[in-house]
Protein backbone atom coordinates (compact mmCIF):
# COMPACT_ATOMS: atom_id res chain seq x y z
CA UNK A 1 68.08 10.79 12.10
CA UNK A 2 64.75 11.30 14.16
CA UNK A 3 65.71 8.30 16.66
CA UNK A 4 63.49 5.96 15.54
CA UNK A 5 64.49 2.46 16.26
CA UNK A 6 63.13 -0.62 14.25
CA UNK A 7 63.05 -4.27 14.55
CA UNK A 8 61.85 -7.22 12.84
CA UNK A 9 59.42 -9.52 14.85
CA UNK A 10 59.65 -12.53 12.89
CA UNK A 11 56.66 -14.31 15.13
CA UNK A 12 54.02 -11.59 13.78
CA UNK A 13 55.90 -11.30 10.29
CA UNK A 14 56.20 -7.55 11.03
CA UNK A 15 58.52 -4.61 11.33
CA UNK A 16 58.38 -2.57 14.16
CA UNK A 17 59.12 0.96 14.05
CA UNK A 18 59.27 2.54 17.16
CA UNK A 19 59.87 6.63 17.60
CA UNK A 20 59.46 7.85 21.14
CA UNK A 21 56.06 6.31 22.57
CA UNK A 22 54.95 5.99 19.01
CA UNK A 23 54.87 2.24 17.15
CA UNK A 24 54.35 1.52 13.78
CA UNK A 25 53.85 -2.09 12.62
CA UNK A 26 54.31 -3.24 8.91
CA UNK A 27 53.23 -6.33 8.27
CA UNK A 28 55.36 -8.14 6.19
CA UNK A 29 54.38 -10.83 3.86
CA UNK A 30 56.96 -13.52 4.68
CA UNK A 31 59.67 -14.18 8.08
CA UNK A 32 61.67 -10.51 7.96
CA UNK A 33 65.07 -10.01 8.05
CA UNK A 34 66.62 -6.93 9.32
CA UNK A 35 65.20 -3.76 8.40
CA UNK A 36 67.38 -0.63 7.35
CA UNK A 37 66.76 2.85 7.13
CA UNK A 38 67.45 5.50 4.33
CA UNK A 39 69.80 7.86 5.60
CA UNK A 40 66.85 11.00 6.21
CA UNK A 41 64.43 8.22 7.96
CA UNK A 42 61.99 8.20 5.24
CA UNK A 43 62.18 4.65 4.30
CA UNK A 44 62.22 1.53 5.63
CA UNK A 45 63.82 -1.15 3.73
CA UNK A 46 63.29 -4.90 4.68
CA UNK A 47 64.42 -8.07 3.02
CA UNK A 48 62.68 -11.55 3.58
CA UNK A 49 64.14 -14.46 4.93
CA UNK A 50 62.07 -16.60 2.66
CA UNK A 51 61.22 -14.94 -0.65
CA UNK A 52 63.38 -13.26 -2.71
CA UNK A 53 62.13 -10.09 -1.79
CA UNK A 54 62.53 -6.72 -0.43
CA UNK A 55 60.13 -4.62 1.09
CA UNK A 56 60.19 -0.50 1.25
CA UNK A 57 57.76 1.51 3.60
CA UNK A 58 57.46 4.63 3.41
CA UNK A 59 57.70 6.24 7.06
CA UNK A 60 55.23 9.73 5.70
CA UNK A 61 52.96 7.61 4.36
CA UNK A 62 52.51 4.34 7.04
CA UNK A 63 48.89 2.90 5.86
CA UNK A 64 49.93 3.04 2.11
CA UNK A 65 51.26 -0.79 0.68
CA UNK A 66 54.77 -1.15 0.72
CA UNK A 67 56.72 -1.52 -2.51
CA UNK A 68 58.08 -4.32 -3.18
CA UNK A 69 60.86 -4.77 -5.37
CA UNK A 70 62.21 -8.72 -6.66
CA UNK A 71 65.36 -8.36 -5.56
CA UNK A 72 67.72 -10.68 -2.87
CA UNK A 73 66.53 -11.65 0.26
CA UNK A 74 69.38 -10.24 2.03
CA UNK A 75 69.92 -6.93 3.88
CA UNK A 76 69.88 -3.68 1.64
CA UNK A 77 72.03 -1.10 2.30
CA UNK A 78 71.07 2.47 1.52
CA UNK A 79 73.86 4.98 -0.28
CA UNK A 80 74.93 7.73 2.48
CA UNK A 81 73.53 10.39 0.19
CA UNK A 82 69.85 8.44 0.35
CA UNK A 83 69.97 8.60 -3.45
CA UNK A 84 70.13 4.69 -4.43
CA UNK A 85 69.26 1.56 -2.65
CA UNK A 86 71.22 -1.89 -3.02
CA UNK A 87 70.23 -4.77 -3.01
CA UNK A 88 72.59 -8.00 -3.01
CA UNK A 89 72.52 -11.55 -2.45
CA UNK A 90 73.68 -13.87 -5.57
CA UNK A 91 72.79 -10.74 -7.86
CA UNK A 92 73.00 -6.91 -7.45
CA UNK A 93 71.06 -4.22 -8.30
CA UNK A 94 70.58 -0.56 -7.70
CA UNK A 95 67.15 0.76 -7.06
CA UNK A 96 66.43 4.71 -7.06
CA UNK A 97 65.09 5.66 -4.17
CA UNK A 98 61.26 6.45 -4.17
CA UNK A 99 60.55 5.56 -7.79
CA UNK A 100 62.52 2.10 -7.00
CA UNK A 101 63.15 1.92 -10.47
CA UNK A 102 66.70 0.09 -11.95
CA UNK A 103 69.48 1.73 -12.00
CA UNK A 104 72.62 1.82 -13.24
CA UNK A 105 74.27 -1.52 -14.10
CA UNK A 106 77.26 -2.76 -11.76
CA UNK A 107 80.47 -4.88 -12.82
CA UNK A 108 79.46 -7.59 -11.32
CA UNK A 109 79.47 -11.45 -12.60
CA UNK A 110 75.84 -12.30 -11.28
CA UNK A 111 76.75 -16.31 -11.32
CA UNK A 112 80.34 -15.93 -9.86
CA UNK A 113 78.88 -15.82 -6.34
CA UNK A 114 77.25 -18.40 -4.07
CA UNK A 115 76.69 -15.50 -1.54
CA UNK A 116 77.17 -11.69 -1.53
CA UNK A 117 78.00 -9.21 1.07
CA UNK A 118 78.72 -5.59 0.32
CA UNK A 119 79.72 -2.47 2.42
CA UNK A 120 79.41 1.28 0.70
CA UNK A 121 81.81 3.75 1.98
CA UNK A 122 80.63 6.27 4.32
CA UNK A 123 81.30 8.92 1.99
CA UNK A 124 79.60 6.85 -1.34
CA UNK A 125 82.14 6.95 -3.30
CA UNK A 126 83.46 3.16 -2.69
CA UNK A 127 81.73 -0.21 -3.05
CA UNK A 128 83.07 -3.25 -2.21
CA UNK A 129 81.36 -7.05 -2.91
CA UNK A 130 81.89 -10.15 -2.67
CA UNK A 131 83.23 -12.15 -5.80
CA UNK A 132 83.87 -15.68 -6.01
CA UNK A 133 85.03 -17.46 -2.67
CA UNK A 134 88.20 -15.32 -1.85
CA UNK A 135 87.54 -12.19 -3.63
CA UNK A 136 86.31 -8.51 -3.24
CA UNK A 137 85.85 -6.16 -5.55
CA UNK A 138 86.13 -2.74 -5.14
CA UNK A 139 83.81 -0.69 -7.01
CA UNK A 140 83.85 3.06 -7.88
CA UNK A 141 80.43 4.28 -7.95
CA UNK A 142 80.87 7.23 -9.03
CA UNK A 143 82.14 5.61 -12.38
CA UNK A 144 80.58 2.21 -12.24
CA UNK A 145 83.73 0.88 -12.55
CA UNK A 146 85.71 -1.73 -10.64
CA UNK A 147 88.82 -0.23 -9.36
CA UNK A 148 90.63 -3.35 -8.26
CA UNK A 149 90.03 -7.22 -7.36
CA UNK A 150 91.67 -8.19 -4.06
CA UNK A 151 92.32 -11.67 -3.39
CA UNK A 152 91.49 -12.51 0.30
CA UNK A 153 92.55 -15.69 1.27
CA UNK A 154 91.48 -17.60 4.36
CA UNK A 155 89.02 -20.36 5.68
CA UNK A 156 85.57 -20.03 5.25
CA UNK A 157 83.10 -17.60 3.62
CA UNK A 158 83.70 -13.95 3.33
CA UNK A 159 81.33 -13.29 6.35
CA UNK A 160 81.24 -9.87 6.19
CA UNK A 161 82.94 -6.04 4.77
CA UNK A 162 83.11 -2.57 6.48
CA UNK A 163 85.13 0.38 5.97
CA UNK A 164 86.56 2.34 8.47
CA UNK A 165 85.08 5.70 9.43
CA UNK A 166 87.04 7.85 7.37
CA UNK A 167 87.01 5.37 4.43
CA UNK A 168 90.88 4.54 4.54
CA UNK A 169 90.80 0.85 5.81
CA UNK A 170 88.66 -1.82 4.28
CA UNK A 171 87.88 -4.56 7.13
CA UNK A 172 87.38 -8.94 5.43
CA UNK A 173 85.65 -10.78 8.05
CA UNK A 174 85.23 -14.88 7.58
CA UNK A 175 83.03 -16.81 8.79
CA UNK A 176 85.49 -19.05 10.77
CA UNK A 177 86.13 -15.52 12.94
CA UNK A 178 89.52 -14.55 11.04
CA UNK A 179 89.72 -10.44 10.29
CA UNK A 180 91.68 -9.10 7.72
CA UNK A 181 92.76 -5.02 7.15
CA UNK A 182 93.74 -3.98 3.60
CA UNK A 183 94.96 0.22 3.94
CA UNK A 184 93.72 1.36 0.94
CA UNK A 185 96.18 4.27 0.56
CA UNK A 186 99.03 1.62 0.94
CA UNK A 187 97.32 -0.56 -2.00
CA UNK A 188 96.62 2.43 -4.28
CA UNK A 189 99.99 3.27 -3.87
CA UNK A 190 101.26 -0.32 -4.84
CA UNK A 191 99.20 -0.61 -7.60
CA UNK A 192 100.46 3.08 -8.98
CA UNK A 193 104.13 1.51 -9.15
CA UNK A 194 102.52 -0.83 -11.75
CA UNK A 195 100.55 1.68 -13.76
CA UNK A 196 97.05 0.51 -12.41
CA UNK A 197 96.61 4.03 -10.27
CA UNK A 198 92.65 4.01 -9.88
């Protein structure tokens, strides 16, 4: 929101946050991965690459010790209302932003998983996440509840999710390059013929 730009520089194990001619550096306690921010800028969320770890800095507050919450070493994701933070990896867990404390719990099998990756909808109201090799869950969190289980099938590990801007198309990329498109209106609909209507 400000135009701040930040990096991880995993030769210093640091984060740099750089707005305008201005650069912050937060040392980081292991190799960094790379570093989010909260939707309003505040915060700076970074995972590590060897510890399962996050780390939060607060942007008002730059000299004061990061919190550091036990989650996955993979890459948070912050809700678009800058309310909860996620993290994900072979687990999931939502963390309130500020107070970091544990949220609400997510319908997810924590041992199903050899890897996670997640994508939040731009306007929060979806969550989808990896689930065994050739699933994805999608997750209504404003509920907590999952609204369907799509099977993707393909080669390789689900590499990565996204939605589409206006939240209508859900985007499966593997790792052996293959994309797949579900339209989400199109599989509501299906699923309303069968009495499943989320």
């Amino acid at each position: 929101r400000d135009g701040a730009v930040a990096y991880a520089d995993v030769g210093r194990k640091s984060v740099i946050c750089l707005s305008g001619t201005n650069e912050v550096v937060f040392p980081v306690n292991a190799y960094p991965g790379r570093p989010v921010f909260s939707p309003d800028s505040r915060w700076l969320a970074c995972p590590s690459l060897e510890s399962a770890d996050s780390m939060v800095y607060d942007r008002q507050n730059p000299t004061a010790a990061p919190s550091r919450l036990p989650e996955p070493k993979t890459t948070p994701i912050f809700t678009p209302d800058g309310e909860w933070l996620l993290n994900f990896d072979t687990q999931a867990a939502l963390r309130r932003v500020g107070t970091w404390e544990a949220g609400p719990t997510l319908p997810l099998d924590r041992q199903s998983a050899d890897w996670m990756t997640a994508a939040i909808s731009a306007d929060g109201h979806w969550l989808v996440v990896t689930q065994h090799k050739q699933e994805v869950h999608l997750i209504d969190l404003l509920t907590r509840q999952t609204a369907a289980v799509l099977n993707s099938p393909g080669e390789g590990r689900i590499f990565g999710l996204a939605f589409s801007p206006d939240g209508q198309t859900l985007v499966i990329a593997r790792q052996l390059g293959q994309l797949q498109f579900w339209k989400l209106p199109k599989l509501r609909a299906a699923l309303a013929k069968l009495g499943l209507d989320w």
